[in-house]
Protein backbone atom coordinates (compact mmCIF):
# COMPACT_ATOMS: atom_id res chain seq x y z
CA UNK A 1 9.56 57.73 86.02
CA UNK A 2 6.43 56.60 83.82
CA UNK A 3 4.40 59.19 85.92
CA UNK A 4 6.70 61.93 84.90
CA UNK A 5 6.51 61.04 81.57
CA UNK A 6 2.33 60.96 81.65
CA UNK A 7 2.45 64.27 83.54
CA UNK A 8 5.22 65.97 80.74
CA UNK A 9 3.13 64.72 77.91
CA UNK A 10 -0.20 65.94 79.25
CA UNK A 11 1.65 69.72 80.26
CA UNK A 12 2.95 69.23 76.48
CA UNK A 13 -0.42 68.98 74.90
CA UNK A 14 -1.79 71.82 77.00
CA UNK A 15 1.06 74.02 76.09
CA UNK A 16 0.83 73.38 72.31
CA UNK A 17 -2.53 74.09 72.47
CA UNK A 18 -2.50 77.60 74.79
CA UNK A 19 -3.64 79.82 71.58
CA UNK A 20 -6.51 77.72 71.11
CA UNK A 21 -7.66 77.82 74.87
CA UNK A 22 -6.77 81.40 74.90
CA UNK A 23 -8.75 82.16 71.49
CA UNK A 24 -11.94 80.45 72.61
CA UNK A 25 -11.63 82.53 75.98
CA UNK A 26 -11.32 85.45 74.16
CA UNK A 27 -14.20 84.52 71.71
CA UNK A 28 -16.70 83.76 74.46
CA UNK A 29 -15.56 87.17 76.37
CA UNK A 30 -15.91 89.40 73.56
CA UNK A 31 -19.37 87.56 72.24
CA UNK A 32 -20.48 88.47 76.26
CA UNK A 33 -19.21 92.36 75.81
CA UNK A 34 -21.49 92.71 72.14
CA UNK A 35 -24.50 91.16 74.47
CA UNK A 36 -23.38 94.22 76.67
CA UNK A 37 -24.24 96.80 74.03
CA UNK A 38 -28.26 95.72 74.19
CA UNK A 39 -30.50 95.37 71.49
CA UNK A 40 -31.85 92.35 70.10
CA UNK A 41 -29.95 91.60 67.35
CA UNK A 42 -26.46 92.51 69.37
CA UNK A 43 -27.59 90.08 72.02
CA UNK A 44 -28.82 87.52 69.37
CA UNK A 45 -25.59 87.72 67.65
CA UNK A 46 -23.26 87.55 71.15
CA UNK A 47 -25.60 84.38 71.94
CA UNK A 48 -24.54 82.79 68.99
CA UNK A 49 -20.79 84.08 68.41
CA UNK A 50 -20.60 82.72 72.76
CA UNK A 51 -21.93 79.57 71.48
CA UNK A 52 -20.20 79.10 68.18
CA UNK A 53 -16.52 79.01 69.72
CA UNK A 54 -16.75 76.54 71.88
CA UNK A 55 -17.91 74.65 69.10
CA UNK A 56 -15.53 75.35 67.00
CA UNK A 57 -12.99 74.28 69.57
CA UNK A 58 -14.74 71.23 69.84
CA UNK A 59 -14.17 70.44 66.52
CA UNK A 60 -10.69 71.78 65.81
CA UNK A 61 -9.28 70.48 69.18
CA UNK A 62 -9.55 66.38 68.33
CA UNK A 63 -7.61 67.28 64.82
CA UNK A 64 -5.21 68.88 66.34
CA UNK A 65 -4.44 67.21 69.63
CA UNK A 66 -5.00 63.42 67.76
CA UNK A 67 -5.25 62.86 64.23
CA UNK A 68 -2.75 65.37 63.91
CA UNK A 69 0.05 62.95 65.51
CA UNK A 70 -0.76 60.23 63.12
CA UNK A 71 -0.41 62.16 60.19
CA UNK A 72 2.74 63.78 61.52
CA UNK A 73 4.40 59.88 62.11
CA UNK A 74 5.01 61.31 66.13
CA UNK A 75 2.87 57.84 67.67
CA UNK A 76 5.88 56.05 67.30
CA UNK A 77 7.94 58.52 69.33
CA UNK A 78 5.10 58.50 71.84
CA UNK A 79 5.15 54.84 72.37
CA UNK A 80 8.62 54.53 72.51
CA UNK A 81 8.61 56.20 75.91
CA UNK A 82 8.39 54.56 79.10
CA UNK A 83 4.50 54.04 80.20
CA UNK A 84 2.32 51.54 79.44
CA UNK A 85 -0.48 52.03 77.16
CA UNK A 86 -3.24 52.56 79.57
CA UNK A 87 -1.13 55.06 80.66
CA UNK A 88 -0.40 56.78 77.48
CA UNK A 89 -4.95 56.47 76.79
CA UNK A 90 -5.02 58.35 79.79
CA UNK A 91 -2.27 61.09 79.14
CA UNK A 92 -4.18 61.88 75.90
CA UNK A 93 -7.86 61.75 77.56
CA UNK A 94 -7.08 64.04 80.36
CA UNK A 95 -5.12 66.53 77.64
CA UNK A 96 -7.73 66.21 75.12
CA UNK A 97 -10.81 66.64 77.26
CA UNK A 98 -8.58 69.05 79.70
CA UNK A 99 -7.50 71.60 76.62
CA UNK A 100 -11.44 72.25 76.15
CA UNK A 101 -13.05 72.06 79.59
CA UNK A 102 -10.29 74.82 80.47
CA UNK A 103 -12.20 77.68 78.20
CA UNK A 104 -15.40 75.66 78.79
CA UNK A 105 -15.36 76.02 82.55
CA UNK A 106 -14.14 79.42 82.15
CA UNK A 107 -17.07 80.53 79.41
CA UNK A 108 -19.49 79.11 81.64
CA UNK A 109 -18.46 80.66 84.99
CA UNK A 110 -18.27 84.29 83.04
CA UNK A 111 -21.61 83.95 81.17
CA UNK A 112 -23.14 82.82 84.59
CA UNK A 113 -21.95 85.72 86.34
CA UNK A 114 -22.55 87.99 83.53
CA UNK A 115 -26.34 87.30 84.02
CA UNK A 116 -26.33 87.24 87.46
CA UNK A 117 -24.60 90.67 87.61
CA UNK A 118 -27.55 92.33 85.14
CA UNK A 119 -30.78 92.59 86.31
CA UNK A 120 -32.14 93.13 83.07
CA UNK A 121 -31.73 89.54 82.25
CA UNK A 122 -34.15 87.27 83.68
CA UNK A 123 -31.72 85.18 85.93
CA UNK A 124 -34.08 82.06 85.04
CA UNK A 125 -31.78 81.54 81.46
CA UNK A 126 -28.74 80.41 83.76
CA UNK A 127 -30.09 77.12 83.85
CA UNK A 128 -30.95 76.91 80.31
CA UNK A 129 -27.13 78.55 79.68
CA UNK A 130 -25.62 75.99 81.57
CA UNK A 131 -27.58 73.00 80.11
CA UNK A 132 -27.05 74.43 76.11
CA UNK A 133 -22.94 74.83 77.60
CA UNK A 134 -22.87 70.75 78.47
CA UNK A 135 -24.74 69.61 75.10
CA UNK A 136 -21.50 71.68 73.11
CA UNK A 137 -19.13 69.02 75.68
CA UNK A 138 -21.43 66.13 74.82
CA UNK A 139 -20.63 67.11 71.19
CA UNK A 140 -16.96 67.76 71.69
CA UNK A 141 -16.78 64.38 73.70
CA UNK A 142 -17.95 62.24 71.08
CA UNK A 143 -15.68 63.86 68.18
CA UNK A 144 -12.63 63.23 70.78
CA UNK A 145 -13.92 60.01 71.46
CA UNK A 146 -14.55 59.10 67.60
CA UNK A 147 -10.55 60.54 67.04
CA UNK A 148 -9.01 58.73 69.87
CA UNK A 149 -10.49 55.37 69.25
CA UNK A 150 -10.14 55.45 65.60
CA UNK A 151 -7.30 57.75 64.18
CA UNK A 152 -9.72 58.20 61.66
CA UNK A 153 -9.38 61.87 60.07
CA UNK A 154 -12.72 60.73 57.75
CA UNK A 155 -14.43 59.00 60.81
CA UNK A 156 -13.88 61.98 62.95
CA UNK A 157 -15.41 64.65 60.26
CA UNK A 158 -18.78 62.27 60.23
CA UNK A 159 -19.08 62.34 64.31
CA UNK A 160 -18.66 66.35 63.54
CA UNK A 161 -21.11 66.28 61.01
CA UNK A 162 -23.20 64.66 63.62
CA UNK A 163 -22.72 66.66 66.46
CA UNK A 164 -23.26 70.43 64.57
CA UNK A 165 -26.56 69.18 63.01
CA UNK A 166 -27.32 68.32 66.84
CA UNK A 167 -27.34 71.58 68.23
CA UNK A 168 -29.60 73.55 66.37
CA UNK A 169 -32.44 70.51 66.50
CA UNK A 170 -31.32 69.86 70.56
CA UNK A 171 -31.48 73.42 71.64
CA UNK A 172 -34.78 73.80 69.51
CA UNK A 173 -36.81 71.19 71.91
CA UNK A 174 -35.55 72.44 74.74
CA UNK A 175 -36.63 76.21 74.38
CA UNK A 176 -40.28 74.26 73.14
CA UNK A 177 -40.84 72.32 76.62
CA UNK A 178 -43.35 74.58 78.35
CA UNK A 179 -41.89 74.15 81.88
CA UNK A 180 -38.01 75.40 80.45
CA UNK A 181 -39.33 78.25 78.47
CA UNK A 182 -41.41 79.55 81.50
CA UNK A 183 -38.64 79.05 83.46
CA UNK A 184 -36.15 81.09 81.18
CA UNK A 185 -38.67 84.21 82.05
CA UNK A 186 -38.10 84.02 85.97
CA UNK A 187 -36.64 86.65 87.57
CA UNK A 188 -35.09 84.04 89.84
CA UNK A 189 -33.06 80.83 89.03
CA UNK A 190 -35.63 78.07 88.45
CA UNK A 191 -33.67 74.52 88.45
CA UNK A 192 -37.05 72.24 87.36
CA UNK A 193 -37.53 68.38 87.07
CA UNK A 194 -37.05 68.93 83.39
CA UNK A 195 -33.82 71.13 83.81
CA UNK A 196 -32.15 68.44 86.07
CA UNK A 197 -33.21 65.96 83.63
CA UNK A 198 -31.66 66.87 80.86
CA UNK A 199 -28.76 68.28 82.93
CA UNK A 200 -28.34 64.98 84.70
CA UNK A 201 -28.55 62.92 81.05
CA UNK A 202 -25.22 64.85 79.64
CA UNK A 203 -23.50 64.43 82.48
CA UNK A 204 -24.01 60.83 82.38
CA UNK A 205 -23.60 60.76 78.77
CA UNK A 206 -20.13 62.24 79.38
CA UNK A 207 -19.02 59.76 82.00
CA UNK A 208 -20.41 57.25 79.34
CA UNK A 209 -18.06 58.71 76.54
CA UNK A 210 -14.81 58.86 78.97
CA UNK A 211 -15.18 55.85 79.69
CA UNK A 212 -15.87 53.94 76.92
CA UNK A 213 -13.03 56.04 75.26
CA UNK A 214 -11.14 54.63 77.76
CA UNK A 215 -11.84 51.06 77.30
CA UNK A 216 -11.64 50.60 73.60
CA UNK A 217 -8.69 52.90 73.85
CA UNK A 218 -6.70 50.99 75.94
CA UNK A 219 -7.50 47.22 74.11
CA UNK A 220 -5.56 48.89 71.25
CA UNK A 221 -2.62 47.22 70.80
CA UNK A 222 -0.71 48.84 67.15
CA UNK A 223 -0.75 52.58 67.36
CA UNK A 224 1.45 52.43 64.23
């Protein structure tokens, strides 16, 4: 019974939330189809438009999916069902994070194929792609994280404030290192020590935010 109820509260979250998965999707594939036209500035601006919606998911998606059910008084409902809490911290961590790795996974499996289907763009920037992809999740994990933990609508808006100045600063360093930019050029995939560092770092700074999510999430005891 309690699994059901996990299971039909994660499927609700995910259906409440199909415009925004299908609006990202449809963000990312139309910033990929200006990149298309060629030119610099149609490419530049298809970079950025492919970038900006998954941040803007990022941000919207904690709102909507957290904060939103404490303004809206439903909590009580919530925890009025049958499942424990650790239960109910993991129904809303696998919907949360699940909503945005949906048109995540998808942007990044397009854009990757997109590159690798054009010869005209140096297959080397698939590397880069997928590392600039997992620093927009590190940013969307931490404004989930900072919702779920603390309800907080104000706290929530600081760890976005956070995150968006991030990008432009993180993505900066990366394109100085020597080793990433001379990679970017290859006409082959080059995955370097530098590439797999950084790579390996977000991934680990995911797990970190899951699971700490997790932990403080669960030790909660009002939700009221």
């Amino acid at each position: 019974m309690k699994g059901s109820v996990v299971w039909t509260l994660i499927l609700s979250d995910l259906h409440r939330h199909r415009t925004f998965i299908l609006f990202s999707i449809l963000s990312g594939g139309l910033a990929l189809v200006l990149i298309q036209v060629g030119g610099e500035l149609p490419s530049l601006l298809g970079t950025i438009w492919f970038f900006t919606g998954m941040i803007v998911l990022g941000c919207m998606l904690p709102g909507s999916n957290v904060i939103n059910e404490r303004k809206k008084q439903t909590l009580p409902f919530l925890m009025s069902l049958p499942m424990s809490i650790s239960q109910f911290t993991a129904a809303k961590i696998v919907s949360t994070f699940g909503i945005f790795f949906v048109p995540w996974l998808t942007l990044v499996i397009t854009a990757v194929a997109f590159i690798a289907g054009h010869k005209g763009i140096p297959h080397g920037i698939i590397p880069v792609v997928i590392v600039l992809s997992t620093f927009v999740f590190v940013g969307f994990g931490l404004n989930a994280g900072a919702a779920l933990v603390t309800e907080s609508e104000g706290v929530m808006v600081a760890s976005m404030i956070v995150t968006n100045s991030s990008y432009g600063f993180g993505w900066y360093m990366l394109a100085r290192n020597p080793a990433i930019g001379a990679g970017m050029k290859s006409p082959v995939i080059v995955w370097s020590k530098e590439i797999l560092t950084v790579l390996g770092a977000e991934f680990a700074v995911i797990v970190l935010i899951l699971g700490l999510t997790f932990y403080f999430q669960s030790r909660k005891r009002d939700f009221v």
